[in-house]
PDB file of N, CA and C in Angstrom:
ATOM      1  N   UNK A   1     137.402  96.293  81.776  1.00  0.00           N
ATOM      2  CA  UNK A   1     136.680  96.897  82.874  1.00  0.00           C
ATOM      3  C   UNK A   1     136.190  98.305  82.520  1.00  0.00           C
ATOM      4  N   UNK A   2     137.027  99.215  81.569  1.00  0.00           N
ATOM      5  CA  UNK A   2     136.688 100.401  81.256  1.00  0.00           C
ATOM      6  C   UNK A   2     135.518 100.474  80.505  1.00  0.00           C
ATOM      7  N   UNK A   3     135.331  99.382  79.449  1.00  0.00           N
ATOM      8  CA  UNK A   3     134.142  99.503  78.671  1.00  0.00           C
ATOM      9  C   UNK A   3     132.607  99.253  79.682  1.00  0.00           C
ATOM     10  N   UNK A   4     132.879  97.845  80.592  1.00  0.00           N
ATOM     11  CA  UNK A   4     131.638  98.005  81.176  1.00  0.00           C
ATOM     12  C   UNK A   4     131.357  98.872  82.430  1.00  0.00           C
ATOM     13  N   UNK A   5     132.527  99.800  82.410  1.00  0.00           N
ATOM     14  CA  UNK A   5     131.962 101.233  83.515  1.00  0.00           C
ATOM     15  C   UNK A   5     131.570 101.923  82.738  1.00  0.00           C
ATOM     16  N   UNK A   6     131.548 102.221  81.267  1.00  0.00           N
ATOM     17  CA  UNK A   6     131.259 102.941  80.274  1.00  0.00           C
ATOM     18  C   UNK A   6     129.707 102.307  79.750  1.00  0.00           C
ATOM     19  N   UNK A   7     129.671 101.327  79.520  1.00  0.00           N
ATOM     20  CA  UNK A   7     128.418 100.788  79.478  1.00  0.00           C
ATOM     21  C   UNK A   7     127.602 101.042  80.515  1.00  0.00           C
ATOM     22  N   UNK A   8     127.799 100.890  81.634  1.00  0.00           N
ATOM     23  CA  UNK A   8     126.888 100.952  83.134  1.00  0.00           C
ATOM     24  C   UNK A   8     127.035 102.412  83.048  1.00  0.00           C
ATOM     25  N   UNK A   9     127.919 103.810  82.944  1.00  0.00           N
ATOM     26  CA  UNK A   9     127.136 104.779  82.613  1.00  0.00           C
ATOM     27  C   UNK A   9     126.204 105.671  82.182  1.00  0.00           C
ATOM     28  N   UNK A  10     126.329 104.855  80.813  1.00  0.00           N
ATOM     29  CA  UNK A  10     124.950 105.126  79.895  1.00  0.00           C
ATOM     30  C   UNK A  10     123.699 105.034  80.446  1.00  0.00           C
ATOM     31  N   UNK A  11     123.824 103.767  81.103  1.00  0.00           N
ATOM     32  CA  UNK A  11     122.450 103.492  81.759  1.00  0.00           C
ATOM     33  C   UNK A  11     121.826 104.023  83.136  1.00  0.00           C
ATOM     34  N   UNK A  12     123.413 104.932  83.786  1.00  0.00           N
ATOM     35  CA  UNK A  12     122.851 105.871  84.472  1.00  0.00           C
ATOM     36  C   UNK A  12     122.648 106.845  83.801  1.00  0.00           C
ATOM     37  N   UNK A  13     122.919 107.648  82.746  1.00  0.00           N
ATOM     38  CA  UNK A  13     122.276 108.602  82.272  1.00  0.00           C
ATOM     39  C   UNK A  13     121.069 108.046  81.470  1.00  0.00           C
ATOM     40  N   UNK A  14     120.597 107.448  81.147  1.00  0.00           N
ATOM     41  CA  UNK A  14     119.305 107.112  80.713  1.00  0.00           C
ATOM     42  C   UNK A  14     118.442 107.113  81.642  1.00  0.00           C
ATOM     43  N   UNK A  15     118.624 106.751  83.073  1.00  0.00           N
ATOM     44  CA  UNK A  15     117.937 106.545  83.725  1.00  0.00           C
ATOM     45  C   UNK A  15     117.556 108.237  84.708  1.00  0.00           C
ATOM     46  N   UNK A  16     118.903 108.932  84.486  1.00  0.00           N
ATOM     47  CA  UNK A  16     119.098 110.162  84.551  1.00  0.00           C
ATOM     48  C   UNK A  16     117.712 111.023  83.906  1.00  0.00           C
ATOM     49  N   UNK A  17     117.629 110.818  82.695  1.00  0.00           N
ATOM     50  CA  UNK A  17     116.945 111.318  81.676  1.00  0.00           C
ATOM     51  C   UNK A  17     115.271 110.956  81.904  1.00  0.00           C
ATOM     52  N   UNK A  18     115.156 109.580  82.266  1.00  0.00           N
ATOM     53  CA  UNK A  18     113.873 109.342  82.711  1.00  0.00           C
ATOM     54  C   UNK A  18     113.412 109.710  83.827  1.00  0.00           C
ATOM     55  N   UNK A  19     114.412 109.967  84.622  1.00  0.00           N
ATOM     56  CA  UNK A  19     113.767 110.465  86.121  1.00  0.00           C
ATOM     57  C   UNK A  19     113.618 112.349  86.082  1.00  0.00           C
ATOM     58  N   UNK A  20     114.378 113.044  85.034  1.00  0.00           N
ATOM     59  CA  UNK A  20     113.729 114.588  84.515  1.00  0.00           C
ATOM     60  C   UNK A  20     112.501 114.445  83.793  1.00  0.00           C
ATOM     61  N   UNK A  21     112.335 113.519  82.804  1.00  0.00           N
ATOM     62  CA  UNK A  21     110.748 113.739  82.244  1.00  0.00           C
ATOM     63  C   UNK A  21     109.915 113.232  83.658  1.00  0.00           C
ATOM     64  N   UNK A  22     109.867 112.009  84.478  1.00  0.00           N
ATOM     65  CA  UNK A  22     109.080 112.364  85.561  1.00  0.00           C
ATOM     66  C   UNK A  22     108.703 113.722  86.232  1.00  0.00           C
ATOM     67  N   UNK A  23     110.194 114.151  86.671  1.00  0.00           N
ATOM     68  CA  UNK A  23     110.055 115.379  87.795  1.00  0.00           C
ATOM     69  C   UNK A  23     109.075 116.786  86.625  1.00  0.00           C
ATOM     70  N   UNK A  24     109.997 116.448  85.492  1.00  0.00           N
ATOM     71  CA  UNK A  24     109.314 117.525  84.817  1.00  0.00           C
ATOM     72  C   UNK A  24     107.876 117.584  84.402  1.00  0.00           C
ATOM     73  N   UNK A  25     107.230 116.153  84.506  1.00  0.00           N
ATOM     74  CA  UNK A  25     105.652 116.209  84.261  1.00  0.00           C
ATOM     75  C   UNK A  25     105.342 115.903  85.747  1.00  0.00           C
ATOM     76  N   UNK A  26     105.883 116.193  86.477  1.00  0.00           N
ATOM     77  CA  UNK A  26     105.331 116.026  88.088  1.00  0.00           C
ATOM     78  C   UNK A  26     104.534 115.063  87.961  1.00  0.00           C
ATOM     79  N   UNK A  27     104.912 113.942  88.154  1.00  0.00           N
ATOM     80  CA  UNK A  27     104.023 112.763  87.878  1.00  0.00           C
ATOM     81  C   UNK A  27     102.934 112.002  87.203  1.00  0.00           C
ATOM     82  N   UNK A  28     102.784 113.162  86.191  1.00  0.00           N
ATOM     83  CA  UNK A  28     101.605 112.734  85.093  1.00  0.00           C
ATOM     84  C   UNK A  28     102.246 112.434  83.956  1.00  0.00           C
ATOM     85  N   UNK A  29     103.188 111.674  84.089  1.00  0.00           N
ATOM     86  CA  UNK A  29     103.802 111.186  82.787  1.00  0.00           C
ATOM     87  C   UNK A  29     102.856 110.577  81.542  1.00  0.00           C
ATOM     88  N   UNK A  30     101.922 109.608  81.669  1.00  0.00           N
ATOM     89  CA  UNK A  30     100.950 108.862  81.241  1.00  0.00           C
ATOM     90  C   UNK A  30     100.096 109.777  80.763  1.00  0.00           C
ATOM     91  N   UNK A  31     100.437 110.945  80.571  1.00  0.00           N
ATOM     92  CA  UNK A  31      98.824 111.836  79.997  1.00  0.00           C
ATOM     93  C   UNK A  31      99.617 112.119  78.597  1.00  0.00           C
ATOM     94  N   UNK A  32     101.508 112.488  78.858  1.00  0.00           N
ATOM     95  CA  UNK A  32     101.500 112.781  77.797  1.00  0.00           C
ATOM     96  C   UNK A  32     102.691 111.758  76.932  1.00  0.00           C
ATOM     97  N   UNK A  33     102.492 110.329  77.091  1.00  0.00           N
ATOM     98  CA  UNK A  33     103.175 109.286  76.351  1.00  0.00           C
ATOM     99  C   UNK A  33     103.262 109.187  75.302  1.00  0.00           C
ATOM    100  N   UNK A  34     102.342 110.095  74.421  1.00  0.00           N
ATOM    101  CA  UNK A  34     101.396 109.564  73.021  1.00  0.00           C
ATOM    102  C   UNK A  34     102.929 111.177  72.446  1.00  0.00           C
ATOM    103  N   UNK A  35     103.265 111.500  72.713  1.00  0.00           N
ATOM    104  CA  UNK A  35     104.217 113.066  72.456  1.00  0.00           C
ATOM    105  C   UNK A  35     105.876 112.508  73.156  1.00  0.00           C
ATOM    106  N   UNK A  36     105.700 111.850  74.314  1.00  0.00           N
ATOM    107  CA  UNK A  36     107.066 111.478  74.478  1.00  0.00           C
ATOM    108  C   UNK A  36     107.763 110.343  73.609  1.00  0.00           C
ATOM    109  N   UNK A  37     106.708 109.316  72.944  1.00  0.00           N
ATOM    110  CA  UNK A  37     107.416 108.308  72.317  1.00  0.00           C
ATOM    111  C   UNK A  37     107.860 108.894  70.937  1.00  0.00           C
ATOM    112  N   UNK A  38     107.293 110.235  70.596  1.00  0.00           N
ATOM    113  CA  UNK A  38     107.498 110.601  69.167  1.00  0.00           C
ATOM    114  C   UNK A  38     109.227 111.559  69.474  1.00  0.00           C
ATOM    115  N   UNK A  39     109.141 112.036  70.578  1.00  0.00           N
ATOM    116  CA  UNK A  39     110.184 113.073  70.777  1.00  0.00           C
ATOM    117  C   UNK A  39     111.744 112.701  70.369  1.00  0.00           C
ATOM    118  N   UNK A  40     112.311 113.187  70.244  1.00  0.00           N
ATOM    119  CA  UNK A  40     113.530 113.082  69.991  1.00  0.00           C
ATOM    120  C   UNK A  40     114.374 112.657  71.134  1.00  0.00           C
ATOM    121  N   UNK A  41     114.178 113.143  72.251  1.00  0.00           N
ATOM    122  CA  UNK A  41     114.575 112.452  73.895  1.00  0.00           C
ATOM    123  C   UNK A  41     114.450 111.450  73.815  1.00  0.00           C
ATOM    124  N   UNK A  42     112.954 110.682  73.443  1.00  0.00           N
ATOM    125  CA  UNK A  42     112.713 109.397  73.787  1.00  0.00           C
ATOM    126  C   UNK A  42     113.747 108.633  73.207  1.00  0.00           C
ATOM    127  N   UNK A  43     114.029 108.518  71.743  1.00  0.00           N
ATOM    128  CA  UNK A  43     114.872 108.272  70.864  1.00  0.00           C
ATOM    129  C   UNK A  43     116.296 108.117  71.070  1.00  0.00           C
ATOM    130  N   UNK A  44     116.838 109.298  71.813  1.00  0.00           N
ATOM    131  CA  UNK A  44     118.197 108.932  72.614  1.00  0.00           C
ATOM    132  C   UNK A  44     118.197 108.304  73.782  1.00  0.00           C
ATOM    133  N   UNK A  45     116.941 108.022  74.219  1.00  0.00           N
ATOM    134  CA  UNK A  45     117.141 107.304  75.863  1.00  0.00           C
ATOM    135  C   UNK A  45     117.150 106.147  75.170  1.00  0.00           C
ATOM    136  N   UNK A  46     116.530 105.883  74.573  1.00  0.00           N
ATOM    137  CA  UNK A  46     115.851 103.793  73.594  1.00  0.00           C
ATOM    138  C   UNK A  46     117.344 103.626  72.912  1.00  0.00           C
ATOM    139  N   UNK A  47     118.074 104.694  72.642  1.00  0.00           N
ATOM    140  CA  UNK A  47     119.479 104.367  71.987  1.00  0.00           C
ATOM    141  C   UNK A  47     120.000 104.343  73.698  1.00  0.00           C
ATOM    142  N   UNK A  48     120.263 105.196  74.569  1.00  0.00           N
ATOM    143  CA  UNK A  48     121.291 104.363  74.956  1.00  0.00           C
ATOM    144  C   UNK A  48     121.230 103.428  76.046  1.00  0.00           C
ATOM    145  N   UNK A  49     119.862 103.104  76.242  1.00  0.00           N
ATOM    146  CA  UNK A  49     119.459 101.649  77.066  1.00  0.00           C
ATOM    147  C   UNK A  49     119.661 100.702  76.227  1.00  0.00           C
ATOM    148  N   UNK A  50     120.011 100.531  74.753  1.00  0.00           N
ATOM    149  CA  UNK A  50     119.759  99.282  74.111  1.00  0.00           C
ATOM    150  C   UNK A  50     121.359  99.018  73.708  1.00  0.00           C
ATOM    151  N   UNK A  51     122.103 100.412  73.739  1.00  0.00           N
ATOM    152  CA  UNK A  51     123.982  99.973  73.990  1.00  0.00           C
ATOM    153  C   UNK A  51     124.138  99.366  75.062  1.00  0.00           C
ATOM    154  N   UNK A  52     123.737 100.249  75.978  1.00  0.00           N
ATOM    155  CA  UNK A  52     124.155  99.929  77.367  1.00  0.00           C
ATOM    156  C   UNK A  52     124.039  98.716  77.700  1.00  0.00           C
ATOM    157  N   UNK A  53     122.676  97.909  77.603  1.00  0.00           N
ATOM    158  CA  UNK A  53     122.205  96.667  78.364  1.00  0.00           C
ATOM    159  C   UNK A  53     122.682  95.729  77.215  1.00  0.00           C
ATOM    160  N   UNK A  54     122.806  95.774  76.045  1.00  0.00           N
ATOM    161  CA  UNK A  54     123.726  94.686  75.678  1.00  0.00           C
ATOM    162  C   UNK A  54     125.181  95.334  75.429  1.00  0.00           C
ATOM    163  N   UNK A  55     125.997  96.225  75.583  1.00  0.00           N
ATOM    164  CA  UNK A  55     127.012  96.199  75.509  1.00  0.00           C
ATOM    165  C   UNK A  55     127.624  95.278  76.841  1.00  0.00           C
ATOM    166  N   UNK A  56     126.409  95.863  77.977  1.00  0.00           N
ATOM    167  CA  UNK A  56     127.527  95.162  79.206  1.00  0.00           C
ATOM    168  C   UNK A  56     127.277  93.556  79.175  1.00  0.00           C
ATOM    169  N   UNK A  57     126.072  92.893  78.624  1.00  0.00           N
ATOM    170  CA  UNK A  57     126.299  91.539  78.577  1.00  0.00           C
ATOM    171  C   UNK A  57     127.100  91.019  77.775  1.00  0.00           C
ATOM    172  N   UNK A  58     127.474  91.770  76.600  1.00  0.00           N
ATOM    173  CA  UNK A  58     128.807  91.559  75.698  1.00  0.00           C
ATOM    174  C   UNK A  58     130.481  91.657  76.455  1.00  0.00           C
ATOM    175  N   UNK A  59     130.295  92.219  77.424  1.00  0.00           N
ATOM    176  CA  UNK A  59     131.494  92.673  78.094  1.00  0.00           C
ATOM    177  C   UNK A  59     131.877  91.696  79.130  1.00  0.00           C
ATOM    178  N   UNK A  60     130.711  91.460  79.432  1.00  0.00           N
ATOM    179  CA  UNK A  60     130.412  90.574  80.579  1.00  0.00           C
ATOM    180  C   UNK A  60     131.362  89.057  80.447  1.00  0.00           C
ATOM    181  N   UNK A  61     130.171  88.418  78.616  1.00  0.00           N
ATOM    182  CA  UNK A  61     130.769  87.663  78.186  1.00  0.00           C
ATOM    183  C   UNK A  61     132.005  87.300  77.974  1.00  0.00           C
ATOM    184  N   UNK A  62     132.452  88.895  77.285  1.00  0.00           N
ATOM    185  CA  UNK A  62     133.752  88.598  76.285  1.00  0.00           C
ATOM    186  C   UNK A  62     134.742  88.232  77.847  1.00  0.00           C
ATOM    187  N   UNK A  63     134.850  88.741  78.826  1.00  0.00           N
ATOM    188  CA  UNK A  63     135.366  88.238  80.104  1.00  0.00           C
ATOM    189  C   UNK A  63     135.595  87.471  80.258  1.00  0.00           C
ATOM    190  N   UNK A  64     134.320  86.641  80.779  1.00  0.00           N
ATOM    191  CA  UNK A  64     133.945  85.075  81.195  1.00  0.00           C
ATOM    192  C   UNK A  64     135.204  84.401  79.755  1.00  0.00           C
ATOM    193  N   UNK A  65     135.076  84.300  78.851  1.00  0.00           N
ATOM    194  CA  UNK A  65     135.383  83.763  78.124  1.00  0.00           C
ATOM    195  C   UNK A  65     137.039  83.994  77.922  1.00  0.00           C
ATOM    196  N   UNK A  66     137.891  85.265  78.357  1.00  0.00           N
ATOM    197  CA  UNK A  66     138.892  85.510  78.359  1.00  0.00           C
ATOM    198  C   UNK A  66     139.394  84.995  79.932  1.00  0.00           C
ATOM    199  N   UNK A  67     138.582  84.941  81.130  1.00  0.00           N
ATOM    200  CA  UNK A  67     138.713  84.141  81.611  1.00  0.00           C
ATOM    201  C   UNK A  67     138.863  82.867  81.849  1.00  0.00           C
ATOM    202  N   UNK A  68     138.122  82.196  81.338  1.00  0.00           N
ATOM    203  CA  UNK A  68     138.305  80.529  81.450  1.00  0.00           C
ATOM    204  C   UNK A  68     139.888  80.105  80.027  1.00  0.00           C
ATOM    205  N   UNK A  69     139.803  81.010  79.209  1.00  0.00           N
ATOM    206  CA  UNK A  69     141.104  80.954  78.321  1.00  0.00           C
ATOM    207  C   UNK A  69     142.618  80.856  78.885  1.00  0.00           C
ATOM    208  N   UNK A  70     142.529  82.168  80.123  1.00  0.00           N
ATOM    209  CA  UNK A  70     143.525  82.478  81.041  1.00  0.00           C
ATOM    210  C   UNK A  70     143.535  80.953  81.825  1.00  0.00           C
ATOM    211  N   UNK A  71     142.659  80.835  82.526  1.00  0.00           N
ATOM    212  CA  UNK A  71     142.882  79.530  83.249  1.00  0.00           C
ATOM    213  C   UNK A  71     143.704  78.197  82.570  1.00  0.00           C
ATOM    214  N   UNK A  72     142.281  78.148  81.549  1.00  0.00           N
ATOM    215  CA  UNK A  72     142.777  76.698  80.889  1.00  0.00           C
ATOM    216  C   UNK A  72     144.120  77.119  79.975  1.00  0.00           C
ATOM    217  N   UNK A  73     145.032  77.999  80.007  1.00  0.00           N
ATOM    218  CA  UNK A  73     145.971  78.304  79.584  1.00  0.00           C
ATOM    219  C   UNK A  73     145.885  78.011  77.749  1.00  0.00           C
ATOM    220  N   UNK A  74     144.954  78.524  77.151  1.00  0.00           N
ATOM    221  CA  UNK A  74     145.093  78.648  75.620  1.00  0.00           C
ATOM    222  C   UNK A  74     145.356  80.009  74.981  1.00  0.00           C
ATOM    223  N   UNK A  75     146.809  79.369  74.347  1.00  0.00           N
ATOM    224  CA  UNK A  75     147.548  80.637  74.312  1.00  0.00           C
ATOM    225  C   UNK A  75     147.562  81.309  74.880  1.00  0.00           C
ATOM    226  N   UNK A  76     148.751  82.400  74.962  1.00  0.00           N
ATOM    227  CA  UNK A  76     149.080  83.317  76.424  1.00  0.00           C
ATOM    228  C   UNK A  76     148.360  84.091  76.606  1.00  0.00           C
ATOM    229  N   UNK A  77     148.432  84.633  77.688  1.00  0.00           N
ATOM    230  CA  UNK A  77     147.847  86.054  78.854  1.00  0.00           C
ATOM    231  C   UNK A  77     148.289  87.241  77.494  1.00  0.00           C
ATOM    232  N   UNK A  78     149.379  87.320  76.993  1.00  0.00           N
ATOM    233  CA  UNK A  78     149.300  88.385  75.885  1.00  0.00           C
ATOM    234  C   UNK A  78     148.472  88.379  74.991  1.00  0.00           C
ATOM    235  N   UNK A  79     148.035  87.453  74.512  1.00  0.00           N
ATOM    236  CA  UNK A  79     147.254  86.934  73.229  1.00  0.00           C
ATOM    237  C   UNK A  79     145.928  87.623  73.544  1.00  0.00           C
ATOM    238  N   UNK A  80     145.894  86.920  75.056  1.00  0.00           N
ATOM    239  CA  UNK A  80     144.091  87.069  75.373  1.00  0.00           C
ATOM    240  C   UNK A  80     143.468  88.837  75.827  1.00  0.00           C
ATOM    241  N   UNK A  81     144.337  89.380  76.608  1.00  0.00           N
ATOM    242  CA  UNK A  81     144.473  90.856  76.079  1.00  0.00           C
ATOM    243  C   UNK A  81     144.055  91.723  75.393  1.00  0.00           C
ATOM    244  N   UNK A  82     145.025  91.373  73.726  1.00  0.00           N
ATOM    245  CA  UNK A  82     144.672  92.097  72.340  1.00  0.00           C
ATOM    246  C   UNK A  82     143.399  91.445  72.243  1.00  0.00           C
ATOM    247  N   UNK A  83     142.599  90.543  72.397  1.00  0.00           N
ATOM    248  CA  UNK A  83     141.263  89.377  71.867  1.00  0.00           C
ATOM    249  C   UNK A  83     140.612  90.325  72.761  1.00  0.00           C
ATOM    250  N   UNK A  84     140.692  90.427  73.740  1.00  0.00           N
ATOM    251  CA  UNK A  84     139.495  91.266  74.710  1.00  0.00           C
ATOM    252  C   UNK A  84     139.283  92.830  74.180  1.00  0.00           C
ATOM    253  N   UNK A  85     140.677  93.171  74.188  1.00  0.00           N
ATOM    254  CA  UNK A  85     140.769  95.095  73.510  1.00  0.00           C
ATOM    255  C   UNK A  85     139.785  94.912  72.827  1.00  0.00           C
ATOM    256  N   UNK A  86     140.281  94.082  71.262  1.00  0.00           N
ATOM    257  CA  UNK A  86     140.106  93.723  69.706  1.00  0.00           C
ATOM    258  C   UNK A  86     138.346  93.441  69.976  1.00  0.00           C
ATOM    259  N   UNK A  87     137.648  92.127  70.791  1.00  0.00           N
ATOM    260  CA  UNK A  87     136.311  91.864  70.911  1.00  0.00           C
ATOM    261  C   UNK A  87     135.822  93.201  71.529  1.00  0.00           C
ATOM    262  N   UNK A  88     136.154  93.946  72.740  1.00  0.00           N
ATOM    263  CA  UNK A  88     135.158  95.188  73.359  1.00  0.00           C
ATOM    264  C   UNK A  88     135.121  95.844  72.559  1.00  0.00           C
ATOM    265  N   UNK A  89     135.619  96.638  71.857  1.00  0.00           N
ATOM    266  CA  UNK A  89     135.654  97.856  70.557  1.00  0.00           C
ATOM    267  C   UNK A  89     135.098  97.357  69.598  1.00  0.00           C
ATOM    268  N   UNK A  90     135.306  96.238  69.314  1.00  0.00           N
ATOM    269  CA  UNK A  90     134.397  95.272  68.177  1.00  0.00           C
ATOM    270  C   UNK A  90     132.789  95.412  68.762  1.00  0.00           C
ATOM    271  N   UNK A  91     132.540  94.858  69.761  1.00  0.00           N
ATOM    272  CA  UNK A  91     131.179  94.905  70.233  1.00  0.00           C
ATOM    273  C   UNK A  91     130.700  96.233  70.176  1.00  0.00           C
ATOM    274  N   UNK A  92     131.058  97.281  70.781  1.00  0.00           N
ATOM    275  CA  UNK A  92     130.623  98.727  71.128  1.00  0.00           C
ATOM    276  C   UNK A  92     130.770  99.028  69.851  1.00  0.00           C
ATOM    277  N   UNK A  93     131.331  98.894  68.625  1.00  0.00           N
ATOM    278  CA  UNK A  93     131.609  99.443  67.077  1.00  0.00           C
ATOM    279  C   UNK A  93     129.624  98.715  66.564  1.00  0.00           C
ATOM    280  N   UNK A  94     129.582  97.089  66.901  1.00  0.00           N
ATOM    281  CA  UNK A  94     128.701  96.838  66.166  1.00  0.00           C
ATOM    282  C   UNK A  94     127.299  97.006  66.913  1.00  0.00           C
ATOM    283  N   UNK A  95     127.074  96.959  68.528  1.00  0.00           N
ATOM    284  CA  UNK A  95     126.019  97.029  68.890  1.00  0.00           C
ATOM    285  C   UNK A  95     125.342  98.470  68.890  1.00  0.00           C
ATOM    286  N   UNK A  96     125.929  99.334  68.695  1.00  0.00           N
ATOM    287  CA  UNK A  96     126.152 100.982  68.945  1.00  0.00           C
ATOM    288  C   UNK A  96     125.412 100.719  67.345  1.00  0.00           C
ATOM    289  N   UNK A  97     126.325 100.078  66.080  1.00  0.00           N
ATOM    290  CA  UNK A  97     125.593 100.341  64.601  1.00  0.00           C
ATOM    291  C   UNK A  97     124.251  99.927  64.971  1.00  0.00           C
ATOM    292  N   UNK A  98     123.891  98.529  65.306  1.00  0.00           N
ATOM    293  CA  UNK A  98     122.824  98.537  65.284  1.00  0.00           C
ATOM    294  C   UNK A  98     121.682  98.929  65.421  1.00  0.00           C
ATOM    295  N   UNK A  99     121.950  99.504  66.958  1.00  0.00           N
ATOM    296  CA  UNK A  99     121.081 100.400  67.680  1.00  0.00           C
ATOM    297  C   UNK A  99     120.802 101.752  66.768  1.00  0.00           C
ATOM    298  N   UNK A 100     121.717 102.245  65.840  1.00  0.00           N
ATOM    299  CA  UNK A 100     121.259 103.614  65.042  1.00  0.00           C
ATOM    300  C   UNK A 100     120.710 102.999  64.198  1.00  0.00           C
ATOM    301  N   UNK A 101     121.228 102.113  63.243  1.00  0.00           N
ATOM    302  CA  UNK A 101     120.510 101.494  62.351  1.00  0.00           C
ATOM    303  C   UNK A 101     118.873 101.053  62.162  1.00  0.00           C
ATOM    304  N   UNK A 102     118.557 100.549  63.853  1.00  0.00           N
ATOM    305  CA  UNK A 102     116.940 100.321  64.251  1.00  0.00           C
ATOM    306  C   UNK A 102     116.475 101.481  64.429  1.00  0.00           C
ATOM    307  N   UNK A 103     117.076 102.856  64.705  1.00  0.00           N
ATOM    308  CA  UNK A 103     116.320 104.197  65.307  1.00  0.00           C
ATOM    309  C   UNK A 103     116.264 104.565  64.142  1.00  0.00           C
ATOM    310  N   UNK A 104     117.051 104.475  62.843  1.00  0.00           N
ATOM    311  CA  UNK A 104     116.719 105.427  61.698  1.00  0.00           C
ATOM    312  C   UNK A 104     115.507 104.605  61.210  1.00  0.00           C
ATOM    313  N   UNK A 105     115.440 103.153  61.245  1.00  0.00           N
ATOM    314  CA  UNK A 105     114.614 102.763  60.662  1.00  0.00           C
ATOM    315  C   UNK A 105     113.650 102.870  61.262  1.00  0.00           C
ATOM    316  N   UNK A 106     113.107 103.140  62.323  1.00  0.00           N
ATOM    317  CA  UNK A 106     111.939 103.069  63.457  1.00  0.00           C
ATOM    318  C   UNK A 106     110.924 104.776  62.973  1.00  0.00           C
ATOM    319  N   UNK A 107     112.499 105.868  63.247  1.00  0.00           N
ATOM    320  CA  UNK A 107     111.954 107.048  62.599  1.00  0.00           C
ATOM    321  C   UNK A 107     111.562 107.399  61.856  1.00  0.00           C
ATOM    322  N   UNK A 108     112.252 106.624  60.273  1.00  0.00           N
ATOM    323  CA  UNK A 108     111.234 106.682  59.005  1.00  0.00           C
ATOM    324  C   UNK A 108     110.345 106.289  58.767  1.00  0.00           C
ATOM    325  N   UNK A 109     109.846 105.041  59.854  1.00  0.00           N
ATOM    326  CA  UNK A 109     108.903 104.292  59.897  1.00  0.00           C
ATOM    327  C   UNK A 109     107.561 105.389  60.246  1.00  0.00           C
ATOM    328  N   UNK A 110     108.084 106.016  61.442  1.00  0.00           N
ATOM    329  CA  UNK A 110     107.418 107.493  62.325  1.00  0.00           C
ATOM    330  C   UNK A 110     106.688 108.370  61.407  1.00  0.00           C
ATOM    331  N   UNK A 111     107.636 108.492  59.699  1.00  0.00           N
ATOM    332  CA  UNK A 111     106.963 109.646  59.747  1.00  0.00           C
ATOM    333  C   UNK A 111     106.236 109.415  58.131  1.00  0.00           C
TER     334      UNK A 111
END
C-alpha cells in the first residue's frame, strides 16, 4: 500500500508542476511549447508521470496477484509478503531504470 501512495504522489506532483507552468504562462502555454519540451522541467515531469503511471499498475498487479495466492492458499500468507516487499522494490528499482535510461537517451538524442 505504501508504494502505491508513493506512486500516486508523484503524479500529484507532476501534476503539481504542470499546473505552475500554466499559472506561470497565464494561459499561453502553447506559444511557448517549442522551449518547454527542451527544458529540463519538462524532463522531470515525463520522468515522473512515466514511474508513477506504471509503477502503480505494477503495484496494482503485483496485489491482485498476491491476492488471489492468499485466497487460493499457495504457500503461506508469510511467503506471499516477502514476494510482494521483494516484487514492489523490484518494480520501482526497474521501472524508475528505465524511465532514466529513455530520458538520457531522448536527451542525447536532443542535442
Amino acid at each position: 500500500m505504501v508504494s502505491l501512495s508513493m506512486a500516486d504522489l508523484l503524479m500529484g506532483v507532476y501534476l503539481c508542476l504542470l499546473i505552475a507552468m500554466d499559472l506561470y504562462t497565464d494561459g499561453s502555454f502553447y506559444l511557448i511549447i517549442a522551449q518547454w519540451t527542451n527544458s529540463p522541467l519538462c524532463i522531470v515531469s515525463s520522468l515522473l508521470n512515466f514511474v508513477s503511471s506504471h509503477v502503480s499498475l505494477m503495484v496494482l498487479t503485483i496485489m491482485s496477484v498476491a491476492q488471489w495466492r492468499t485466497i487460493a492458499q499457495i504457500g503461506g500468507l508469510r511467503n506471499v509478503k516477502k514476494q510482494v516487499i521483494v516484487a514492489c522494490v523490484g518494480s520501482w528499482l526497474v521501472i524508475s531504470g528505465v524511465g532514466v535510461f529513455y530520458l538520457l537517451y531522448t536527451y542525447a538524442a536532443w542535442e
